[in-house]
C-alpha atoms as a PDB file:
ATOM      1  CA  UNK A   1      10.963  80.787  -7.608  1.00  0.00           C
ATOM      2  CA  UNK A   2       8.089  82.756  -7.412  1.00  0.00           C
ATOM      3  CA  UNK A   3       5.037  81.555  -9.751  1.00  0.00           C
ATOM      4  CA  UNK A   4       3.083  84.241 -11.346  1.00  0.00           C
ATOM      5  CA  UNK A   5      -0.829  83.213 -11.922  1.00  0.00           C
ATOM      6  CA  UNK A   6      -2.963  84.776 -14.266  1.00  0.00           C
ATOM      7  CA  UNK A   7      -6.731  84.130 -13.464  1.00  0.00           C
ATOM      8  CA  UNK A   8     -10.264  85.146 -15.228  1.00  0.00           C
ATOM      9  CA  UNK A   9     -12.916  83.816 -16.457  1.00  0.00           C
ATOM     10  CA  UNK A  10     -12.949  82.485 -20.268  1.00  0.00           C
ATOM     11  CA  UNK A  11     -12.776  84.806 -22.823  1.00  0.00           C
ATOM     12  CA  UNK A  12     -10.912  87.775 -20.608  1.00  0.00           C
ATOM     13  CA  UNK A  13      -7.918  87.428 -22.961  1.00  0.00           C
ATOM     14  CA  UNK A  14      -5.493  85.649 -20.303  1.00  0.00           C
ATOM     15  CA  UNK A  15      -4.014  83.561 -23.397  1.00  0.00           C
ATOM     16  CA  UNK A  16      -3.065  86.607 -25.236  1.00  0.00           C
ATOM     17  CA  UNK A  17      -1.751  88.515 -22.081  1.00  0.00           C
ATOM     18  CA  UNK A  18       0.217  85.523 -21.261  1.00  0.00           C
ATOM     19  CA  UNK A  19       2.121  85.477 -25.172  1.00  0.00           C
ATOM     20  CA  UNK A  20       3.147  88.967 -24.543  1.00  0.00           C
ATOM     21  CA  UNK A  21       4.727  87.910 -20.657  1.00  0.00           C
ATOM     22  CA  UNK A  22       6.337  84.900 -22.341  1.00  0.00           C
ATOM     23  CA  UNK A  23       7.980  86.220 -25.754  1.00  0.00           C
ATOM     24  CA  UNK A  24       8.722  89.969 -24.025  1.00  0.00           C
ATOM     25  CA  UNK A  25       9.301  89.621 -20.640  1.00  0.00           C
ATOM     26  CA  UNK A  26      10.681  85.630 -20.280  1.00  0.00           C
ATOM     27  CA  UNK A  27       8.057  84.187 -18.496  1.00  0.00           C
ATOM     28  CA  UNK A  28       7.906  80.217 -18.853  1.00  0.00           C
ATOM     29  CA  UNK A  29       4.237  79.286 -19.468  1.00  0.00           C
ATOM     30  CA  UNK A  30       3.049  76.051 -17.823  1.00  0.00           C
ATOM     31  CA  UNK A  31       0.674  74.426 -19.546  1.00  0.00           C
ATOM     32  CA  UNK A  32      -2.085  72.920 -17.971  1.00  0.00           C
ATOM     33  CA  UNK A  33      -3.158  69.099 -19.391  1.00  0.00           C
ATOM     34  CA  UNK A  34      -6.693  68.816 -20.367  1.00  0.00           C
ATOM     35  CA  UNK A  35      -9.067  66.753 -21.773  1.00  0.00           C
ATOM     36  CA  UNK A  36     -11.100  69.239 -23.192  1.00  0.00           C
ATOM     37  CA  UNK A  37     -10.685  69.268 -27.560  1.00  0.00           C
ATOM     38  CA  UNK A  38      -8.903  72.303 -28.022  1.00  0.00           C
ATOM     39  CA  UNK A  39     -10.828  75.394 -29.129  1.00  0.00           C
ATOM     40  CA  UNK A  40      -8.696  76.032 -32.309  1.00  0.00           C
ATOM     41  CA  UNK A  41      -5.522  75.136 -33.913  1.00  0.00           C
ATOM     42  CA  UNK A  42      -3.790  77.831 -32.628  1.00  0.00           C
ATOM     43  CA  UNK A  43      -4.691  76.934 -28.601  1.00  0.00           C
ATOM     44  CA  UNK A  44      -1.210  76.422 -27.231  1.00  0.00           C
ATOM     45  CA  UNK A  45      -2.031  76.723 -23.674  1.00  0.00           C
ATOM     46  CA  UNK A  46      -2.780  73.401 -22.596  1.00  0.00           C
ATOM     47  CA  UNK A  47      -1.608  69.894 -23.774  1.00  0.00           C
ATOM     48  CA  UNK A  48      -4.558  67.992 -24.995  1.00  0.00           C
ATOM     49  CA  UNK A  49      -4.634  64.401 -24.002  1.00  0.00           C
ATOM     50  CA  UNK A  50      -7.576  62.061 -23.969  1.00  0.00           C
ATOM     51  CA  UNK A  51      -8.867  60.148 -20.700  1.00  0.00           C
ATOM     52  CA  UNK A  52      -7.096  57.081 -21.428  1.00  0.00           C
ATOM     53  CA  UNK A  53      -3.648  59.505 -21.291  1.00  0.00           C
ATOM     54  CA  UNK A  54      -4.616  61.577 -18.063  1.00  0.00           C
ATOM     55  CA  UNK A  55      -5.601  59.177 -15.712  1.00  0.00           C
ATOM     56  CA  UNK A  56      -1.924  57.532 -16.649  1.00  0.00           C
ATOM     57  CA  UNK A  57      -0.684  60.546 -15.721  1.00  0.00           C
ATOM     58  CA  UNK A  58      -2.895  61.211 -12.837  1.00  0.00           C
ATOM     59  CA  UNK A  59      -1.976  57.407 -11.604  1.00  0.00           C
ATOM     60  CA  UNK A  60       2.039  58.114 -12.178  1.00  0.00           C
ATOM     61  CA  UNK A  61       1.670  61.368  -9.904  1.00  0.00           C
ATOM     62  CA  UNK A  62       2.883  63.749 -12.668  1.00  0.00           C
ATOM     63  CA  UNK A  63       0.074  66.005 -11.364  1.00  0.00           C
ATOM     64  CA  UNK A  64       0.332  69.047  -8.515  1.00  0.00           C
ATOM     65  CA  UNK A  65      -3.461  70.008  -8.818  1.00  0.00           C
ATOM     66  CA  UNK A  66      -6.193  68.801 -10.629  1.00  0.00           C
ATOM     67  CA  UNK A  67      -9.578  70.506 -11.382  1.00  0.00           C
ATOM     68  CA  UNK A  68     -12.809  69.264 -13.147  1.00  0.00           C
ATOM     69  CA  UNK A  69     -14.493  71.620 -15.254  1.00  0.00           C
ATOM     70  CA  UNK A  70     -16.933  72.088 -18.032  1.00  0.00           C
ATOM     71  CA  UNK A  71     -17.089  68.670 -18.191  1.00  0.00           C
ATOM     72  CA  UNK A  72     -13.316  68.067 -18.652  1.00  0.00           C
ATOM     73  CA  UNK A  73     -10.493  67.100 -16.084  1.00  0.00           C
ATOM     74  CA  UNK A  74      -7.593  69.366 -15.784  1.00  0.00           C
ATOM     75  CA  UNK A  75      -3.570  68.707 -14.568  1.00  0.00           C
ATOM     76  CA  UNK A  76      -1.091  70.966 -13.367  1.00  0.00           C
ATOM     77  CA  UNK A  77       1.918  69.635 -13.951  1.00  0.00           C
ATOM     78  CA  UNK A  78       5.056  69.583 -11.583  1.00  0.00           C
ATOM     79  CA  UNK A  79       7.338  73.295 -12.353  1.00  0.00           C
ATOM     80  CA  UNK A  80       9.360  73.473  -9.448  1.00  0.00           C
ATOM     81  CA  UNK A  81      12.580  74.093 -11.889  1.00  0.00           C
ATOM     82  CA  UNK A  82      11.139  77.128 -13.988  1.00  0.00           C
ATOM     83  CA  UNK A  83      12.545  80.307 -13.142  1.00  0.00           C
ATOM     84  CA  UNK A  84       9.986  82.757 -14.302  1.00  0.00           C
ATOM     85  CA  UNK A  85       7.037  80.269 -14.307  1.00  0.00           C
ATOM     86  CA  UNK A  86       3.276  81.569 -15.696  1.00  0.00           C
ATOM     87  CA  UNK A  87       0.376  80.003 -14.924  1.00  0.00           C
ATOM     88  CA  UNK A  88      -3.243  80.401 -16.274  1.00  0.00           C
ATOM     89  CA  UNK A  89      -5.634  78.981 -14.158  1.00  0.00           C
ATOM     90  CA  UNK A  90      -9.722  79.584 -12.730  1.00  0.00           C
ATOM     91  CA  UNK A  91     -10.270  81.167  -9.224  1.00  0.00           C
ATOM     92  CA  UNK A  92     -11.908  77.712  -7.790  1.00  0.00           C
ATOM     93  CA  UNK A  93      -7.939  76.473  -7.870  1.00  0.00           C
ATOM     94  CA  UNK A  94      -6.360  79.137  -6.384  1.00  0.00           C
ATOM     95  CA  UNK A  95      -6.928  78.636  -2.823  1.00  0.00           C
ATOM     96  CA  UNK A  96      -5.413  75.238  -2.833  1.00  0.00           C
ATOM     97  CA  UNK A  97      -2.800  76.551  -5.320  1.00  0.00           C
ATOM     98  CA  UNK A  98      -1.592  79.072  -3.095  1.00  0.00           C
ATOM     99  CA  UNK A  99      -1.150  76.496   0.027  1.00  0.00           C
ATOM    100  CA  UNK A 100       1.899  75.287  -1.863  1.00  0.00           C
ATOM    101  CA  UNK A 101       2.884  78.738  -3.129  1.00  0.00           C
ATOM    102  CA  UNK A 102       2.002  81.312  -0.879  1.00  0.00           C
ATOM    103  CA  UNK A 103       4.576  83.833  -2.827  1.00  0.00           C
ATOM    104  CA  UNK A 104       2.306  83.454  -5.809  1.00  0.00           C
ATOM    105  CA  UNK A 105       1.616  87.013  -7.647  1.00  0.00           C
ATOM    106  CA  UNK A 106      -1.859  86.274  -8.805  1.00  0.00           C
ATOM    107  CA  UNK A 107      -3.117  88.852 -11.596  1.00  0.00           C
ATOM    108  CA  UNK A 108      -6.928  88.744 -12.358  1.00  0.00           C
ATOM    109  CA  UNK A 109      -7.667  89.623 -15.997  1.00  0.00           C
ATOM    110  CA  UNK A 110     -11.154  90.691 -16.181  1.00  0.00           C
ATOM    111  CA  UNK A 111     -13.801  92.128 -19.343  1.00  0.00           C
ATOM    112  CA  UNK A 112     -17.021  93.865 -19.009  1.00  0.00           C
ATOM    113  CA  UNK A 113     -19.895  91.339 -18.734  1.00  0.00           C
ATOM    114  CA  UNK A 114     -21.395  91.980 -22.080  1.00  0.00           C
ATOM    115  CA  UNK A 115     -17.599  91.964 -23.635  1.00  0.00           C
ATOM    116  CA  UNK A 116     -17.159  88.110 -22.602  1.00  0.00           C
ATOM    117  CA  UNK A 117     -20.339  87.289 -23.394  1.00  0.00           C
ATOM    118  CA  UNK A 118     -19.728  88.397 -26.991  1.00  0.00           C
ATOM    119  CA  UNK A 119     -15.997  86.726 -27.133  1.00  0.00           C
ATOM    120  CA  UNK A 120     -17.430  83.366 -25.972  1.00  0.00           C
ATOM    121  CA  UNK A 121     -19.990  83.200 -28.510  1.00  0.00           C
ATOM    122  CA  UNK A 122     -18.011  83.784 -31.239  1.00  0.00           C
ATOM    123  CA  UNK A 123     -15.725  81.274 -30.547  1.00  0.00           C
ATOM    124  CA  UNK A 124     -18.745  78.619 -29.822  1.00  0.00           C
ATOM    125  CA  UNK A 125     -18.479  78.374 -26.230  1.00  0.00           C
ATOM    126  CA  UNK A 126     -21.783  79.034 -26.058  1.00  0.00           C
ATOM    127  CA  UNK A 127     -22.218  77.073 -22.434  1.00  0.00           C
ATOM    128  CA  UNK A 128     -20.009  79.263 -21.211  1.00  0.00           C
ATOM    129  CA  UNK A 129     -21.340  82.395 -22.190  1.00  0.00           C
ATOM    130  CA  UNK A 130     -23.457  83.094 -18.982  1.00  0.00           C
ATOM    131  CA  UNK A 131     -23.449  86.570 -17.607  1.00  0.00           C
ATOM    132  CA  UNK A 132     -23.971  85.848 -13.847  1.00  0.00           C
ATOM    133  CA  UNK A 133     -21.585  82.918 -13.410  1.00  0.00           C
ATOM    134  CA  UNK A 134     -18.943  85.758 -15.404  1.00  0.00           C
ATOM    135  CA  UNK A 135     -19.549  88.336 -12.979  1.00  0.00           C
ATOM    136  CA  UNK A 136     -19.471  85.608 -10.023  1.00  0.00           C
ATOM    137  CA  UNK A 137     -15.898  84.470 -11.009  1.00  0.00           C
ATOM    138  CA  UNK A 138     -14.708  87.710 -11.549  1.00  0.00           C
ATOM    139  CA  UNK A 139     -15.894  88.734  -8.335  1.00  0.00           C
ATOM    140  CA  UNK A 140     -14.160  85.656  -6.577  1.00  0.00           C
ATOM    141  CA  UNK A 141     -11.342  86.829  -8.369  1.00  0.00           C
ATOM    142  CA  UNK A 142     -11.120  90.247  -7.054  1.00  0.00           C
ATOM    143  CA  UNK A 143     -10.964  88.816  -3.693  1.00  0.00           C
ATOM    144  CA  UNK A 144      -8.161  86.248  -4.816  1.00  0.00           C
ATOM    145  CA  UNK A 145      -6.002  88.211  -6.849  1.00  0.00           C
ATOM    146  CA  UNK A 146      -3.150  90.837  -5.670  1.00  0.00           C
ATOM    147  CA  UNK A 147      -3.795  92.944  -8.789  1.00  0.00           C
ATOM    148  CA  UNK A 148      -6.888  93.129 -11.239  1.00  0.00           C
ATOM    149  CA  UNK A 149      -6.628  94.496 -14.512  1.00  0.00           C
ATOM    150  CA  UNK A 150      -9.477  95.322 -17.440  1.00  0.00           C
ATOM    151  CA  UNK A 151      -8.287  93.431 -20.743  1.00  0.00           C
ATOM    152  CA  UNK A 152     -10.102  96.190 -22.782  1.00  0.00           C
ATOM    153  CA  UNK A 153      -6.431  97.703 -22.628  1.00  0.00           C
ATOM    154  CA  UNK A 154      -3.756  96.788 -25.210  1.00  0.00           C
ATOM    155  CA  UNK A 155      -2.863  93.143 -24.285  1.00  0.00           C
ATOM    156  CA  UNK A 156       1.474  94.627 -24.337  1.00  0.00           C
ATOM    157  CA  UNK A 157       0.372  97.311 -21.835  1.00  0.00           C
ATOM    158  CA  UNK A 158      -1.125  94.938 -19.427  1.00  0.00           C
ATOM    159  CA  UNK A 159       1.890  92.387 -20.025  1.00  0.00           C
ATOM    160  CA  UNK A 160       3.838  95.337 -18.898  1.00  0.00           C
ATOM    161  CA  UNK A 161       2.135  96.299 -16.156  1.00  0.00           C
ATOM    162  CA  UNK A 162       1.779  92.621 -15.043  1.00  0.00           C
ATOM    163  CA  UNK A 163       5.691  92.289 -15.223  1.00  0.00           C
ATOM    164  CA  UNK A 164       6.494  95.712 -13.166  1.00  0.00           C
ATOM    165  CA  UNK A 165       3.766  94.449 -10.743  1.00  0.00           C
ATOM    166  CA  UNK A 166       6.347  91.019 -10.783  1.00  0.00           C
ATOM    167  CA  UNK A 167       9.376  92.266 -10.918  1.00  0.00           C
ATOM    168  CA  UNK A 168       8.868  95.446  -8.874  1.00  0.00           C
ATOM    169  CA  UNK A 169      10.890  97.416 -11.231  1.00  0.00           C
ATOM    170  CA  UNK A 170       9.175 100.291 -12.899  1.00  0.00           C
ATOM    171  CA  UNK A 171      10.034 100.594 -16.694  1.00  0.00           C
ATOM    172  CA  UNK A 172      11.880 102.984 -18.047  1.00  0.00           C
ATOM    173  CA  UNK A 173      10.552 106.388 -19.355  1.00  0.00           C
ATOM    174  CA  UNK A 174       7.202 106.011 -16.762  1.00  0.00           C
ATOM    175  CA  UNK A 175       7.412 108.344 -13.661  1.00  0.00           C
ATOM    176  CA  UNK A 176      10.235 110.298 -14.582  1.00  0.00           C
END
């Protein structure tokens, strides 16, 4: 098994990379647990619990990493029997997400500056929505990742790429 982590900061498009991996290429996304209030209806890539629900998870060791941030508590839960597994996750937990999984592909998914800023805004994260710390993750996650890609591309073009970079199989009809 040989996870496949997509990393960036908020508002790079990782969520809509990761649809295209999952329904194209058979990817199993893991969802991290969170107890952060989802963004909209349509946020399927965490579970949302409250506190009450996620330290009983965090006491019943149902948990592999955990991360605080933005004022929420995050839980990666145990995936050991996934195939194909996807991740999302920031660069702070890769380090000590690799330790367990050195054979990890991680793929950082990146925007210009003023690009994020804009996406954040409009969808009210407005404390997150600070140029320098966005251009301090991304550069943390240049240095992390094993391949860094520019989400102003078509989100099924990256998903491609991502998956050739994964599978080590070029697709057919490029190169020839």
């Amino acid at each position: 098994m040989k996870p496949l982590v997509l990393i960036g900061p908020s508002g790079a498009g990782k969520s809509t990379i990761a649809r295209d991996l999952v329904s194209t290429y058979g990817f199993t996304l893991v969802r991290t647990v969170t107890t952060r209030p989802p963004r909209d209806l349509d946020d399927d890539m965490h579970e949302f619990v409250d506190e009450e629900e996620f330290a009983r998870r965090r006491t019943h060791d149902e948990f592999i990493g955990l991360l605080d941030a933005f004022g929420a508590h995050y839980g990666l839960p145990h995936f050991t029997d996934i195939e194909k597994p996807l991740l999302l996750l920031r660069a702070p937990a890769i380090e000590q997400f690799l330790v367990g999984f050195p054979d990890t592909l991680v793929v950082e998914i990146e925007a210009p500056v003023d690009i994020l800023v804009e996406r954040l805004k409009l969808r009210g994260d407005i404390d997150r929505a600070n140029p320098e710390l966005l251009e301090r993750e991304m550069a943390y996650g240049r240095v992390l990742a094993g391949l860094t890609l520019t989400s102003i591309d078509s989100p099924a073009l990256l998903a491609e790429k991502i998956n050739q970079e994964f599978t080590g199989v070029e697709p057919r009809g490029l190169g020839q």
